[in-house]
Protein backbone atom coordinates (compact mmCIF):
# COMPACT_ATOMS: atom_id res chain seq x y z
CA UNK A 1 -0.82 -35.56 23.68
CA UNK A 2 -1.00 -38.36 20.46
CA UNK A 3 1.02 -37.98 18.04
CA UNK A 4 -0.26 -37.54 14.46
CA UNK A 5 -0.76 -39.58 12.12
CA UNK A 6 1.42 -40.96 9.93
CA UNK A 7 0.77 -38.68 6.71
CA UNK A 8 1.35 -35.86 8.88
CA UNK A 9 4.72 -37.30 10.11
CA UNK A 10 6.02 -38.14 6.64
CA UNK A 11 4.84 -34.87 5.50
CA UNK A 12 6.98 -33.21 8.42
CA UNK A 13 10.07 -35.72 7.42
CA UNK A 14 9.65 -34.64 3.57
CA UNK A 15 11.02 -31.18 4.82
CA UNK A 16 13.75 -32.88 5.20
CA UNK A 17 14.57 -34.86 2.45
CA UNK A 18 13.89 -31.20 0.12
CA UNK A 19 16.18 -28.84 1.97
CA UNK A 20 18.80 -31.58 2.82
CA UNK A 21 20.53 -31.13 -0.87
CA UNK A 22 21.33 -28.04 0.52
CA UNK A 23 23.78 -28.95 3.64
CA UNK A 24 25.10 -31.58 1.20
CA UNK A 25 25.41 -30.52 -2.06
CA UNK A 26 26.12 -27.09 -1.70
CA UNK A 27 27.70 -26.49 1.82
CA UNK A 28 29.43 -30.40 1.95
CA UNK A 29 30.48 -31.69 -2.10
CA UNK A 30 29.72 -29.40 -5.04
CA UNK A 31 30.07 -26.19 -4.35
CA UNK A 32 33.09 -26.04 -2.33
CA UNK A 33 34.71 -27.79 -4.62
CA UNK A 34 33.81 -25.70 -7.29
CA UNK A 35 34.85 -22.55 -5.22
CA UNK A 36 38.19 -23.45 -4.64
CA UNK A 37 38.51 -24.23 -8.63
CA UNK A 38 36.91 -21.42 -9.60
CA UNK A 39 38.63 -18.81 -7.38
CA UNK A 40 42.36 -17.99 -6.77
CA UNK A 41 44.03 -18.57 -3.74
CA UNK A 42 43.87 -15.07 -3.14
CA UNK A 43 40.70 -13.42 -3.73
CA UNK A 44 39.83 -9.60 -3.53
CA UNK A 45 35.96 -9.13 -2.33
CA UNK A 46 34.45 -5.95 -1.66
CA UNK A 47 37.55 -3.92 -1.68
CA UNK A 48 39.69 -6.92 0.78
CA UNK A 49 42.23 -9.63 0.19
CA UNK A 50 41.01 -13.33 1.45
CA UNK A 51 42.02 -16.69 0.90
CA UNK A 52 39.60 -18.01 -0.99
CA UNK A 53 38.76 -20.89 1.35
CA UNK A 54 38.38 -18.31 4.06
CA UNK A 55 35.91 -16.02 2.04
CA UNK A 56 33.62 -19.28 1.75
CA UNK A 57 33.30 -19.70 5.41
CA UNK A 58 33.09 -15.85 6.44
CA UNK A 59 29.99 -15.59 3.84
CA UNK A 60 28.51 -18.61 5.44
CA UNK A 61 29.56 -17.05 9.20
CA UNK A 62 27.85 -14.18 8.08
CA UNK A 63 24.54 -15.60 6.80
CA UNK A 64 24.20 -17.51 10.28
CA UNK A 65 24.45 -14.29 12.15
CA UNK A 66 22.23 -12.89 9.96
CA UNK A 67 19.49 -15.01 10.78
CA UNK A 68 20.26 -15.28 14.15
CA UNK A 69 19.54 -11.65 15.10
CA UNK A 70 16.33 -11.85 12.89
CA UNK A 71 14.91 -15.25 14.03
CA UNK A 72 13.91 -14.87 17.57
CA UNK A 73 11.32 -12.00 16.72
CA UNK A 74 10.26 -13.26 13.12
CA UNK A 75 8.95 -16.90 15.06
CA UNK A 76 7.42 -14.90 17.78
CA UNK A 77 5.46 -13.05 15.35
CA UNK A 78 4.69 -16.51 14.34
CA UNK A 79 3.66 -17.53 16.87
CA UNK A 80 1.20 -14.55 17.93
CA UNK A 81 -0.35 -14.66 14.56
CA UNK A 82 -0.65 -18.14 13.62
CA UNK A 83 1.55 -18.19 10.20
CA UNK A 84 4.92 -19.89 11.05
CA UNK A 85 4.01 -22.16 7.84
CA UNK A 86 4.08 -18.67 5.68
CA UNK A 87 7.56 -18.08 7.19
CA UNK A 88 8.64 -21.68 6.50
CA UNK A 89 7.48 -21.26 2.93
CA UNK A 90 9.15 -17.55 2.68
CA UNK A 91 12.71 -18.98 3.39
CA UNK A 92 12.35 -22.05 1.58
CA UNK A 93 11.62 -20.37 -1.58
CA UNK A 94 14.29 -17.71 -0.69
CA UNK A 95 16.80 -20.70 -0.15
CA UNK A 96 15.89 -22.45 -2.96
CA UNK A 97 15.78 -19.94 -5.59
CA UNK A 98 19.41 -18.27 -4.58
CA UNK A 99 19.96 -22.26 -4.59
CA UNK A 100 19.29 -21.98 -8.75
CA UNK A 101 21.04 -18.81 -9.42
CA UNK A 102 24.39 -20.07 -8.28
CA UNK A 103 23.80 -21.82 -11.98
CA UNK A 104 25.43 -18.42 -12.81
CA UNK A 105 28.29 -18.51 -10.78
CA UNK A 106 31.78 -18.44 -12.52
CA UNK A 107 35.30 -16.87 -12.10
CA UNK A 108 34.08 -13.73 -13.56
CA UNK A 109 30.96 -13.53 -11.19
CA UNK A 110 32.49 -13.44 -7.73
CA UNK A 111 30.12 -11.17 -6.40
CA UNK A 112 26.63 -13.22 -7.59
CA UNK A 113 28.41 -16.24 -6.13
CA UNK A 114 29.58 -15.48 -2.91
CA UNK A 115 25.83 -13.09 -2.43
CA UNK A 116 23.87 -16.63 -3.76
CA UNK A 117 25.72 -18.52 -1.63
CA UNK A 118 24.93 -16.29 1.25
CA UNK A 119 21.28 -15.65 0.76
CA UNK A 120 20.91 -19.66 -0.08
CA UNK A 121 22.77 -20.26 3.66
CA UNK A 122 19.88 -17.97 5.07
CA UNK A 123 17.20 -19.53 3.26
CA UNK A 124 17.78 -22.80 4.44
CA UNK A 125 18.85 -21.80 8.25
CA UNK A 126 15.76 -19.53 8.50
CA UNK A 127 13.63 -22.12 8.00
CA UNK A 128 14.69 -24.95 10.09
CA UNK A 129 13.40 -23.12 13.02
CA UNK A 130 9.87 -22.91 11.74
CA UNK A 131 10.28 -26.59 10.45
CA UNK A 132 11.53 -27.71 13.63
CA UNK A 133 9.09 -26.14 15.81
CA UNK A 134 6.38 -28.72 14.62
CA UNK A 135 8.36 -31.48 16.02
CA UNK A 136 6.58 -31.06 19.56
CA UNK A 137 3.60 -30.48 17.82
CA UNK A 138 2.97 -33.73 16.13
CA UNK A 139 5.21 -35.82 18.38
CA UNK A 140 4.20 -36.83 21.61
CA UNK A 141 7.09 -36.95 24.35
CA UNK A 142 7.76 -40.75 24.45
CA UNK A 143 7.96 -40.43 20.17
CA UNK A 144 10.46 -37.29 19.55
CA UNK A 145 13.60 -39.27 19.46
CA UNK A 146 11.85 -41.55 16.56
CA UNK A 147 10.32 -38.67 14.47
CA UNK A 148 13.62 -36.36 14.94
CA UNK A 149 15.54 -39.55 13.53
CA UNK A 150 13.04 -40.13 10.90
CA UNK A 151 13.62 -36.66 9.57
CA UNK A 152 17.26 -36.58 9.89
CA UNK A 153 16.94 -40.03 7.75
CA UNK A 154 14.37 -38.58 5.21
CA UNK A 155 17.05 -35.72 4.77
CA UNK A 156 20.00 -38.17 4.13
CA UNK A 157 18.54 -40.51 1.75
CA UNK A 158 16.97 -37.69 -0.22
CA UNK A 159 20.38 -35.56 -0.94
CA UNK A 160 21.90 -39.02 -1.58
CA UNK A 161 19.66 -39.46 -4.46
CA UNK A 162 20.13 -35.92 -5.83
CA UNK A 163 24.39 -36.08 -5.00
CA UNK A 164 24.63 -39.00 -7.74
CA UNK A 165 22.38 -37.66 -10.08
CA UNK A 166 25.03 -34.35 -9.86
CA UNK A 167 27.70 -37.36 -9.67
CA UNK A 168 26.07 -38.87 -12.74
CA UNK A 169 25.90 -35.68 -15.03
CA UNK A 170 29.67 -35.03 -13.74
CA UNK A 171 30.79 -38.55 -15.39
CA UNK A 172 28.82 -38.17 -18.82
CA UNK A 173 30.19 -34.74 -19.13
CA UNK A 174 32.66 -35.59 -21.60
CA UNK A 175 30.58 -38.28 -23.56
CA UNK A 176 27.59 -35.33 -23.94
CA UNK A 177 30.26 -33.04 -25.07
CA UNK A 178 29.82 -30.52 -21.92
CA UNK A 179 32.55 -27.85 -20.62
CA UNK A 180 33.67 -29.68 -17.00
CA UNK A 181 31.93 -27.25 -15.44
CA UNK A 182 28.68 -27.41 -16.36
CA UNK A 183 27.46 -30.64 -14.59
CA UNK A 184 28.15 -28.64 -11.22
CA UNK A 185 26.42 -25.44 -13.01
CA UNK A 186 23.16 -28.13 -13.60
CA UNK A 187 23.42 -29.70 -10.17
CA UNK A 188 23.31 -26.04 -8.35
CA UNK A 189 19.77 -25.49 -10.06
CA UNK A 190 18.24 -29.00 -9.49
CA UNK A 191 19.50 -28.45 -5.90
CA UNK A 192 16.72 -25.22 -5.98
CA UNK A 193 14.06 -27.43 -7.89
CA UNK A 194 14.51 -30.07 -5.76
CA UNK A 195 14.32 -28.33 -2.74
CA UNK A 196 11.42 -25.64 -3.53
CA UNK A 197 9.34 -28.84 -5.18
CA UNK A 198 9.59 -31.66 -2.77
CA UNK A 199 8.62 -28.62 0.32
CA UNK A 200 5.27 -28.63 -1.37
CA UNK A 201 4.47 -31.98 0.31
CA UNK A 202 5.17 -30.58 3.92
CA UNK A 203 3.39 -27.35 3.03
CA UNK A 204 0.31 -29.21 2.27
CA UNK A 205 0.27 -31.93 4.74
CA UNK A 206 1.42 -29.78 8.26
CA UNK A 207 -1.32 -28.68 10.15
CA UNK A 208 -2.05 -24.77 10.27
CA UNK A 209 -0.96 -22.78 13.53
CA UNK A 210 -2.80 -20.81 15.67
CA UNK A 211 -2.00 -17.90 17.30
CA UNK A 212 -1.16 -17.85 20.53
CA UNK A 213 -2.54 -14.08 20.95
CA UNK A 214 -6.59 -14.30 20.46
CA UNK A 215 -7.31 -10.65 20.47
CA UNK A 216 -4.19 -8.27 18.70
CA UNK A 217 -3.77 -5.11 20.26
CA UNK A 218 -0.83 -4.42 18.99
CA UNK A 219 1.56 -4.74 15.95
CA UNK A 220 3.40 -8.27 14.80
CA UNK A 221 6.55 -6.63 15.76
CA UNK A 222 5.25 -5.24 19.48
CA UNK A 223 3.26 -8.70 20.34
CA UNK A 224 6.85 -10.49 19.02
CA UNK A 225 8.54 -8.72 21.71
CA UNK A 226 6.01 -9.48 24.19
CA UNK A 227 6.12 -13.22 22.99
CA UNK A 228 10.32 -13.11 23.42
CA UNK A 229 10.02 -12.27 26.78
CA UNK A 230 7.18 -14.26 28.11
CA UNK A 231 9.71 -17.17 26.55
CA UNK A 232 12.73 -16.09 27.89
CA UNK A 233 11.20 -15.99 31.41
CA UNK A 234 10.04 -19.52 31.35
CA UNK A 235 13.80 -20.80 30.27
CA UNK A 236 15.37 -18.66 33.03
CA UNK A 237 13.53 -21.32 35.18
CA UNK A 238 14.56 -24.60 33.56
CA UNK A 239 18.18 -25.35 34.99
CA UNK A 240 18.41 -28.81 32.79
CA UNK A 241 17.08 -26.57 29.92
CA UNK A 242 19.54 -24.14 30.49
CA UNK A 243 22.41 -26.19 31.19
CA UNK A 244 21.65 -28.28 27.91
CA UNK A 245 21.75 -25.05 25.85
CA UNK A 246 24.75 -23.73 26.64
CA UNK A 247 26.69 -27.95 26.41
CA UNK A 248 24.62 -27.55 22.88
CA UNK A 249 25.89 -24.26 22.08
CA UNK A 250 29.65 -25.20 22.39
CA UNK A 251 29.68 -28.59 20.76
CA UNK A 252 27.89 -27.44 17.85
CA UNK A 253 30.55 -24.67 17.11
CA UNK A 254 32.90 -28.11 16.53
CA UNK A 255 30.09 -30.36 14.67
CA UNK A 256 28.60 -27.93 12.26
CA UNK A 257 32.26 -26.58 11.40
CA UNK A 258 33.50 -30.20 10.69
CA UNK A 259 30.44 -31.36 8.47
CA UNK A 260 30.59 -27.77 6.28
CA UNK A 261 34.78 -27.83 6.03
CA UNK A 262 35.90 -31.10 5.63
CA UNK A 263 35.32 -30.92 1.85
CA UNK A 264 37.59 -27.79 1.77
CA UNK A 265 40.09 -29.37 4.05
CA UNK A 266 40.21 -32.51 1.67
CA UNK A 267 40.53 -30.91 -0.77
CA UNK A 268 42.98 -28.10 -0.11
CA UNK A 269 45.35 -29.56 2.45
CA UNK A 270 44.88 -33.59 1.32
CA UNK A 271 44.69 -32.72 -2.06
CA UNK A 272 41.86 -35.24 -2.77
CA UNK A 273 40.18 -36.05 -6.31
CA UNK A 274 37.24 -34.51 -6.25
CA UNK A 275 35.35 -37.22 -7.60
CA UNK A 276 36.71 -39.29 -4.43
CA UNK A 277 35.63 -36.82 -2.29
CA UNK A 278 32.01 -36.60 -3.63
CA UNK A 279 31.92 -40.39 -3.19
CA UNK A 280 32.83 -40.26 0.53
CA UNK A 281 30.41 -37.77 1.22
CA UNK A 282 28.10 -39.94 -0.32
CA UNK A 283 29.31 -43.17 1.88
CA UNK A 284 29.02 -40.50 4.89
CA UNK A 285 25.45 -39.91 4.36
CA UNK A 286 24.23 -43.26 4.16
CA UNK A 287 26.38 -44.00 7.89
CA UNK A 288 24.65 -41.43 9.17
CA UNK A 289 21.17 -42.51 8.65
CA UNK A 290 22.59 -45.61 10.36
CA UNK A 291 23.39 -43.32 13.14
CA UNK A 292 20.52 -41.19 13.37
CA UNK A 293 18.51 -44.45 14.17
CA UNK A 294 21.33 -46.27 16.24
CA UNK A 295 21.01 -43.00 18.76
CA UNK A 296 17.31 -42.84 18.78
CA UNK A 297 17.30 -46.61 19.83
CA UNK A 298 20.53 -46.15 22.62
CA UNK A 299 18.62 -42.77 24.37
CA UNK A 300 15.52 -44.61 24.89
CA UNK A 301 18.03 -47.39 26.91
CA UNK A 302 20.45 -44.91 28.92
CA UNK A 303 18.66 -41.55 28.27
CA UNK A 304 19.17 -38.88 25.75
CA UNK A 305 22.11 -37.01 28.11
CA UNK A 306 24.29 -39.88 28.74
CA UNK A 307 23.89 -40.57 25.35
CA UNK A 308 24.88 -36.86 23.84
CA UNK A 309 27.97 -37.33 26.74
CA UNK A 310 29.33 -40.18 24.82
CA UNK A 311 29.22 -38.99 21.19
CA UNK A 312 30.41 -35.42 22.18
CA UNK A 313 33.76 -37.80 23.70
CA UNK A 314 33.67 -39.36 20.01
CA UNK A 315 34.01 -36.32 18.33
CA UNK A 316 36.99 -34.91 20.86
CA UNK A 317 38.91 -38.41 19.31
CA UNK A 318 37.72 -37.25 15.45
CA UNK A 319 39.07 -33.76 16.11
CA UNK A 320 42.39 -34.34 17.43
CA UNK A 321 42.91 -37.55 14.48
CA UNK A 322 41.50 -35.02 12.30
CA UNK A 323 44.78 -32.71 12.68
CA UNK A 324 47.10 -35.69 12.63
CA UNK A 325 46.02 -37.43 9.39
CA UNK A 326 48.21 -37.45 6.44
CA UNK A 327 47.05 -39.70 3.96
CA UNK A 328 43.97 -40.56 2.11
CA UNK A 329 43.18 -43.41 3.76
CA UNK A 330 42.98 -42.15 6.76
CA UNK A 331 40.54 -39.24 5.39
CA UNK A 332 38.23 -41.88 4.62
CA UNK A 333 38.22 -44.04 7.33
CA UNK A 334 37.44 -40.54 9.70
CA UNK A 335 34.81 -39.21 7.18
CA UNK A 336 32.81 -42.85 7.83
CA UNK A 337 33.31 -41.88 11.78
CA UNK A 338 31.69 -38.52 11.31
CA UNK A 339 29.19 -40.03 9.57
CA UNK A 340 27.87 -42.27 12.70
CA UNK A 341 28.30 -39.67 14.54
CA UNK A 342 27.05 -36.82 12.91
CA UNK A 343 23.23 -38.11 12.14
CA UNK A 344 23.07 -39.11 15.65
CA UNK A 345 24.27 -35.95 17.19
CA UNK A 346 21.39 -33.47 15.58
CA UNK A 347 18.94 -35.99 15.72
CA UNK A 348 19.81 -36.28 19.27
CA UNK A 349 20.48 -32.59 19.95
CA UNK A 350 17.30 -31.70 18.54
CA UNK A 351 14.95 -34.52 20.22
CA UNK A 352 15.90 -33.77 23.22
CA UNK A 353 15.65 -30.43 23.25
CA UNK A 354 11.98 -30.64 22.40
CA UNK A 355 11.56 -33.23 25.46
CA UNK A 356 12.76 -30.36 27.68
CA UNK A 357 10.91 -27.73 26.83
CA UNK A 358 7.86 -27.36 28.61
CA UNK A 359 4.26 -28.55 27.44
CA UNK A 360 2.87 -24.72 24.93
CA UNK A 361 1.94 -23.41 22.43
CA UNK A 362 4.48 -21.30 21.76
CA UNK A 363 6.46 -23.71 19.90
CA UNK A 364 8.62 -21.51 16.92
CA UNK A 365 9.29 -19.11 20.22
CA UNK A 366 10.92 -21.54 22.12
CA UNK A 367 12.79 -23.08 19.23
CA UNK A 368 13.82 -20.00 17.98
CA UNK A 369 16.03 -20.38 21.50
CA UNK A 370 17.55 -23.65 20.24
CA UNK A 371 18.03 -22.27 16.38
CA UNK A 372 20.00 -19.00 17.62
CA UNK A 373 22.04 -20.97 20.31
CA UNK A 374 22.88 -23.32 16.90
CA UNK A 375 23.69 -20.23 14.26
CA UNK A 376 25.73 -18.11 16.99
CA UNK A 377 27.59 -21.76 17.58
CA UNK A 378 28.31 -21.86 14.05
CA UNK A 379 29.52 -18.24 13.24
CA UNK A 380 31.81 -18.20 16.32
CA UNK A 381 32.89 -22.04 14.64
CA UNK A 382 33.29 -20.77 11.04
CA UNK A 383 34.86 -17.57 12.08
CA UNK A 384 37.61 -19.11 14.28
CA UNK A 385 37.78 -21.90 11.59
CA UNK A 386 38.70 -19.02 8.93
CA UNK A 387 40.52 -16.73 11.08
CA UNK A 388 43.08 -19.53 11.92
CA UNK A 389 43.12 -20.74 8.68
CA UNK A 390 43.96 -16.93 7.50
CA UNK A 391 46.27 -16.29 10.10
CA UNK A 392 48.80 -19.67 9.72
CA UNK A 393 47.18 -21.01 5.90
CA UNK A 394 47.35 -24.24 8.11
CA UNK A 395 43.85 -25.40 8.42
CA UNK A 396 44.83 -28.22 10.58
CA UNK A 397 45.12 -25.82 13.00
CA UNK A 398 41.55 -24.73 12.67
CA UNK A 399 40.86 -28.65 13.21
CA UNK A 400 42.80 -28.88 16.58
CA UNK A 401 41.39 -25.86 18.20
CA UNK A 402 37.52 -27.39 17.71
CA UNK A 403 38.43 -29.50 20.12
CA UNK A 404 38.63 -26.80 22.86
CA UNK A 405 34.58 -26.14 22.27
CA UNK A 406 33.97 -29.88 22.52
CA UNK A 407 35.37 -30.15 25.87
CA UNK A 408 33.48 -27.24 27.15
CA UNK A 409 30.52 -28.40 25.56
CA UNK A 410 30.76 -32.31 27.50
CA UNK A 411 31.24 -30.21 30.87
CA UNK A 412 27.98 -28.27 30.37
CA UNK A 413 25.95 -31.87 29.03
CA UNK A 414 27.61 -33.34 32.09
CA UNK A 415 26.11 -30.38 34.60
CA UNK A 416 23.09 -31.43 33.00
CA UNK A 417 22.94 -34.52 33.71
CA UNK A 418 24.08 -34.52 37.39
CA UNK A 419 20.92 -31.35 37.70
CA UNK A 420 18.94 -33.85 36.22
CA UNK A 421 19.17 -36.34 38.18
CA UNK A 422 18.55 -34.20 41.44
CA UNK A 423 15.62 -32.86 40.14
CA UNK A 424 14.40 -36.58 39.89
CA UNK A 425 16.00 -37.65 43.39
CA UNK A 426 13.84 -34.27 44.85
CA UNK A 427 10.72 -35.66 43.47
CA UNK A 428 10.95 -39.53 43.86
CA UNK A 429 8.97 -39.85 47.32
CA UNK A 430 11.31 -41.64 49.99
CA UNK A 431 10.11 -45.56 50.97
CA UNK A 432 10.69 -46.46 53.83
């Protein structure tokens, strides 16, 4: 296959500089900052005490399972009838509005907070599987690791931009006369404007799908089945496949928990200024577009598994310095670690999964696979994250035990690797 052409690529990539205000502006700076300020440390939710730092990462557990039970058969349906873009556009504008109506959210709305927050975490989850589907679609093999990276970029530069304008309105607060929180109030419903407004690009420029299933004899929901299984059969007989999934499903319970707590856990156990910590997060995003590219360029020299093997090793180091820092300093200095490493990771993760799957047409299908293997990562993550953090109120804790799914996670990339290569020894003809 070609890959398309470059409008179609940067319409792809724009996906990702829309919903990428999300992961940093409301799961990474603003809004768990604005949580923790705006909640006690004890909170009472549905009828249940929590601390309030573990109530933000059980809604956000929550909203991953949620749309890990429901997206295997919603992108089969997709796929059998040809509208994945109509799904990509449902949760966008589901993400995006909840997005805007945490605008809303104070002390006395607990309830329309921690529900936005929830239904904005599905929103944008639900939809990277449809979005990432097209990757194989427009990218041929040889160009994955370069597109992925290109998106990941897009994404980084684009919630950049919106993270100072929120930055911006937070400084002139004062001068324009504002109550301190109503910068963060603003920044919460650009975050849905931005989002639902920049999408429009990718909506128009992606090409439409078509169905896999010519002739429907049944319903959506009986033909999704149908399209589950016929999927799941196929990866039964991919060992590297297989063996990738499971290395991806373990490390990601330790990335994805990292990148959405380390606000809370600079803020609540380091004590940082908040305005310091929006600043880092900033400096973190730009690092990681340096990363996203800096992996793209290493797989294509040693492979995309060797490659995965060392950064998974890098982030075993960032866990256990994670639990032993103490000051400031060495916050920041870490944070700029995560950032090489975490743009290179998900580009990475994500490229490569779409150069193992096999050569169809069932695209959303098979990366529904990789999407639930990433949301059941991250509830088991967040979960554990909050349920040690409950249990001890030590969250450094939490940090030290991520590095348990790490290691399993390098010994799974590693079986890959080694299957790998005798798969290629089996087929390289012997010279004599």
């Amino acid at each position: 296959m070609q890959t398309a052409s470059k409008k179609v690529i940067n319409g792809w990539a724009m996906y990702d500089w829309a919903n990428s205000v999300y992961n940093l502006v409301i799961t990474t700076t603003f809004f768990p900052i604005y949580f923790l300020a705006v909640t006690d440390e004890h909170v009472s939710f549905l009828g249940m005490k929590f601390v309030n730092s573990a109530l933000y990462n059980y809604t956000m557990a929550a909203a991953f399972l949620l749309v890990a039970i429901a997206s295997p058969i919603l992108s089969s349906i997709a796929d059998t009838r040809g509208n994945k873009k109509n799904f990509l556009r449902f949760f966008t504008t589901l993400g995006a509005l909840s997005c805007s109506a945490l605008y809303f959210f104070n002390k006395d709305h607990l309830i329309l907070g921690v529900v936005s927050f929830m239904l904005a975490t599905m929103g944008y989850c639900g939809g990277l599987v449809f979005y990432n589907s097209y990757l194989p679609e427009i990218a041929a093999p040889e160009d994955r690791d370069r597109v992925s990276a290109r998106g990941f970029s897009m994404g980084y530069i684009g919630s950049v931009i919106l993270q100072l304008i929120g930055f911006g309105l937070v400084l002139a607060a004062k001068p324009l006369g504002m109550d301190e929180s109503k910068p963060v109030q603003i920044t919460f419903l650009l975050v849905g404007l931005w989002w639902l407004g920049f999408a429009q690009i990718t909506f128009a420029r992606l090409p439409a799908s078509i169905g896999t299933v010519a002739k429907h004899t049944g319903s959506a929901m009986t033909e999704g089945f149908s399209e589950l299984r016929k999927v799941y059969a196929q990866v039964k007989q991919m060992p590297v496949l297989k063996r990738f999934l499971r290395g991806f499903f373990f490390y990601s319970m330790g990335v994805q928990t990292v990148m959405m707590a380390a606000t809370i856990f600079g803020s609540k156990v380091l004590h940082l200024e908040a305005t310091m910590l929006i600043v880092t997060v900033v400096i973190i995003q730009i690092v990681a577009i340096a990363g996203a590219w800096s992996m793209a360029r290493l797989s294509g020299i040693f492979g995309n598994l060797p490659v995965l093997i060392g950064v998974v090793i890098l982030w075993i180091g960032i866990c256990i310095a994670g639990y032993k820092m103490q000051t400031a300093m060495h916050f920041y200095l870490l944070a700029t670690a995560v950032g090489l490493v975490m743009g290179g990771i998900q580009s990475l993760s994500r490229s490569t999964y779409a150069k193992l799957m096999p050569e169809t047409k069932d695209t959303a299908s098979f990366f529904s696979y990789y999407d639930v293997t990433e949301k059941l990562s991250i509830v088991i993550g967040m979960f554990s994250f909050a349920y040690i953090d409950d249990l001890t109120e030590d969250m450094r804790n939490s940090v030290l035990a991520l590095v348990v799914f790490f290691v399993i996670g390098l010994v799974w990339i590693i079986s890959a690797l080694r299957k790998q290569k005798e798969i290629d020894a089996a087929l390289t003809p012997i010279t004599k």
